[in-house]
C-alpha atoms as a PDB file:
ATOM      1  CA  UNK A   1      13.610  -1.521   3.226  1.00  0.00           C
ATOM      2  CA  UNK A   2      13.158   0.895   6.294  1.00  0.00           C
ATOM      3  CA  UNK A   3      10.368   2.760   4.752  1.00  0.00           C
ATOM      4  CA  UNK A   4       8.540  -0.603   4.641  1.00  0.00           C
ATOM      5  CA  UNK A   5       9.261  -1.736   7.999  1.00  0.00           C
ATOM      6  CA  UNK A   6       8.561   1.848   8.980  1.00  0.00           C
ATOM      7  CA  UNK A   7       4.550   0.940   9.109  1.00  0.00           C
ATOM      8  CA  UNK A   8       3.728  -0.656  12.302  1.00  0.00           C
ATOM      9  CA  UNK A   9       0.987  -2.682  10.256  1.00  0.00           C
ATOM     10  CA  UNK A  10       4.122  -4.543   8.158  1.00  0.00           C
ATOM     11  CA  UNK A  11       6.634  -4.341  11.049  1.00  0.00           C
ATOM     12  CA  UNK A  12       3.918  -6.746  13.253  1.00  0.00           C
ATOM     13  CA  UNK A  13       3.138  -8.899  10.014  1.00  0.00           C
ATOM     14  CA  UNK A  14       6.781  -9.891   9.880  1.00  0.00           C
ATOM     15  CA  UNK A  15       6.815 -10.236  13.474  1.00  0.00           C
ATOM     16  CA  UNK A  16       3.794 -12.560  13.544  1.00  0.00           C
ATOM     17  CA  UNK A  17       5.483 -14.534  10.455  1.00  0.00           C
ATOM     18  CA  UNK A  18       8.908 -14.696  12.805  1.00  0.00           C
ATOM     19  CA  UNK A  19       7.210 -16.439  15.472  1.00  0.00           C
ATOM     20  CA  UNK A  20       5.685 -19.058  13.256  1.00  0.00           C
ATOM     21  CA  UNK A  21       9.564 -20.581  13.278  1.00  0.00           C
ATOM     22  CA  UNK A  22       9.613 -20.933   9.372  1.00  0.00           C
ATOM     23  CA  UNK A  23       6.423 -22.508   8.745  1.00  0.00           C
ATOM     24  CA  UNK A  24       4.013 -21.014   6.120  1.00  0.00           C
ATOM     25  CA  UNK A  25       1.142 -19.131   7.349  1.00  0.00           C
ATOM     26  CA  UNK A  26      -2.001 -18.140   4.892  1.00  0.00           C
ATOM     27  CA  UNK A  27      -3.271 -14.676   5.046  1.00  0.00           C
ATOM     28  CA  UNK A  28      -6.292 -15.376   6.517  1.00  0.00           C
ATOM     29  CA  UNK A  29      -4.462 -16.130  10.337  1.00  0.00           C
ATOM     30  CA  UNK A  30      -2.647 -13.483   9.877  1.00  0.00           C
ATOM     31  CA  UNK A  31      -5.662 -10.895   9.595  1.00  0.00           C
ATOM     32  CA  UNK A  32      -5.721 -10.207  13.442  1.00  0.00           C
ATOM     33  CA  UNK A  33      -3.813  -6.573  12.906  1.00  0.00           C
ATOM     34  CA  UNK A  34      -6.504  -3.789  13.164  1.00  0.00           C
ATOM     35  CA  UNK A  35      -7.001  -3.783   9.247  1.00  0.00           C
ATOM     36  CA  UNK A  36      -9.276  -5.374   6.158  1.00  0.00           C
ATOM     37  CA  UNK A  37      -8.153  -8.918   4.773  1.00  0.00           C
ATOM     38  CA  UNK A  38      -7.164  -6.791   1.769  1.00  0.00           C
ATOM     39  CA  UNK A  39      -5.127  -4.490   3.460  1.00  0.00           C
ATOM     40  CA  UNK A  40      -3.160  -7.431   4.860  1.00  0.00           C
ATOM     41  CA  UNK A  41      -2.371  -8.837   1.734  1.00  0.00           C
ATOM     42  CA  UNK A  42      -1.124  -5.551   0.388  1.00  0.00           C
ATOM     43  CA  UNK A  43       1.007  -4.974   3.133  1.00  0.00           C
ATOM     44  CA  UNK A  44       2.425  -8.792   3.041  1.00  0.00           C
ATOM     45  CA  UNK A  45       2.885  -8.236  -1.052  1.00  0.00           C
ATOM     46  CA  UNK A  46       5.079  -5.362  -0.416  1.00  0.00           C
ATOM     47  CA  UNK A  47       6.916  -7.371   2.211  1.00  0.00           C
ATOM     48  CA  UNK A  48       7.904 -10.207  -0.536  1.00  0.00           C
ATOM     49  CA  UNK A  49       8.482  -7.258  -3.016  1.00  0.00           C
ATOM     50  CA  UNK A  50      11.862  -6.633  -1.106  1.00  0.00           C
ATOM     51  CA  UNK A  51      12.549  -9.995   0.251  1.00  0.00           C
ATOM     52  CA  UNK A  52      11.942 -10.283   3.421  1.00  0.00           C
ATOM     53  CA  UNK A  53       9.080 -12.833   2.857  1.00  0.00           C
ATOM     54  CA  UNK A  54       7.742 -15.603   0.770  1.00  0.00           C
ATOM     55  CA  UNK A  55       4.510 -16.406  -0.538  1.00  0.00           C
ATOM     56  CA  UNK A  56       3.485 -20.004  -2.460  1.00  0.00           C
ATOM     57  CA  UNK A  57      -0.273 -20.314  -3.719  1.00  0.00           C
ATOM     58  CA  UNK A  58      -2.604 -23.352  -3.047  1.00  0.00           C
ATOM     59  CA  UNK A  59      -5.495 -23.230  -4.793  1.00  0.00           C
ATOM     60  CA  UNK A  60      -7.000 -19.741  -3.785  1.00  0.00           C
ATOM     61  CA  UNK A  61      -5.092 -19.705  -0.597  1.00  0.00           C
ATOM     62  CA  UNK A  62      -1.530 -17.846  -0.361  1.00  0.00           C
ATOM     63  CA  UNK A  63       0.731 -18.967   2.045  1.00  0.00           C
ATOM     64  CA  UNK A  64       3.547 -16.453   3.385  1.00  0.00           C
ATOM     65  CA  UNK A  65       6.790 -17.646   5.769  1.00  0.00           C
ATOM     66  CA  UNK A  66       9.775 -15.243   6.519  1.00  0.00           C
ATOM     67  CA  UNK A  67      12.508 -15.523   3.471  1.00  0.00           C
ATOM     68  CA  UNK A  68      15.646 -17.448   3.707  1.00  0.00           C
ATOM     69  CA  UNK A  69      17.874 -15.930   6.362  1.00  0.00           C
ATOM     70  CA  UNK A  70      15.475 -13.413   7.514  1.00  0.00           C
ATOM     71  CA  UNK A  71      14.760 -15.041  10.883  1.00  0.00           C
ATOM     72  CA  UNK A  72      18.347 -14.921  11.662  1.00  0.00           C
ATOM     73  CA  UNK A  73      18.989 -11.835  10.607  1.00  0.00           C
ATOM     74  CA  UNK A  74      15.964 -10.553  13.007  1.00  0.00           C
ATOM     75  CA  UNK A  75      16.791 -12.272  15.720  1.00  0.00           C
ATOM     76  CA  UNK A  76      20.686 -11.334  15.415  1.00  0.00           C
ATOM     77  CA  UNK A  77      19.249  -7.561  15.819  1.00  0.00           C
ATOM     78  CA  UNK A  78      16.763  -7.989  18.549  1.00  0.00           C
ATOM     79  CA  UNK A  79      19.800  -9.921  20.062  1.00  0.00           C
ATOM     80  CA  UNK A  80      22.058  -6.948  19.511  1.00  0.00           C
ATOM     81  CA  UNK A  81      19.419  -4.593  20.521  1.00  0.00           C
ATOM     82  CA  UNK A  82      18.767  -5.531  23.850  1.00  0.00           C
ATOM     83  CA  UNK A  83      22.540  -5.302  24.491  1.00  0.00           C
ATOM     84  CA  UNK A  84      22.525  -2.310  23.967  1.00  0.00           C
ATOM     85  CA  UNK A  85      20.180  -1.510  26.232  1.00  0.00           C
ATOM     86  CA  UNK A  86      21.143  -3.422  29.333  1.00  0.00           C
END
């Protein structure tokens, strides 16, 4: 799972799919990273590949929202984080 969020590419997908507050995004809003449509949905396959994400398909659209618990889980660490740091 760290070797996934290790590319900054992925790590600012999921944080892009945080801030939507659990609603579904399709690939082409998130595209606004520096890299090809294509690339984008690469990286966001290998995100749901470990479960950090979800995808449902619409006709040719994909739509992607952060998995079950995820947001939570993120925010419980960027919580803990900045803690630390204080």
């Amino acid at each position: 799972m760290f070797k996934t969020l290790g590319d900054p590419v992925r790590l600012q997908l999921l944080m892009q799919l945080a801030e939507q507050s659990g609603a579904e995004v399709a690939v082409h809003e998130l595209a606004d990273v520096g890299v090809s449509l294509a690339t984008v949905s690469h990286h966001l396959k290998r995100l749901r590949c470990i479960g950090l994400i979800e995808s449902r398909r619409d006709g040719r659209l994909i739509y992607y929202r952060l998995g079950v618990g995820v947001r939570s889980a993120l925010m419980q660490i960027l919580h803990q984080r900045s803690q630390v740091n204080v």
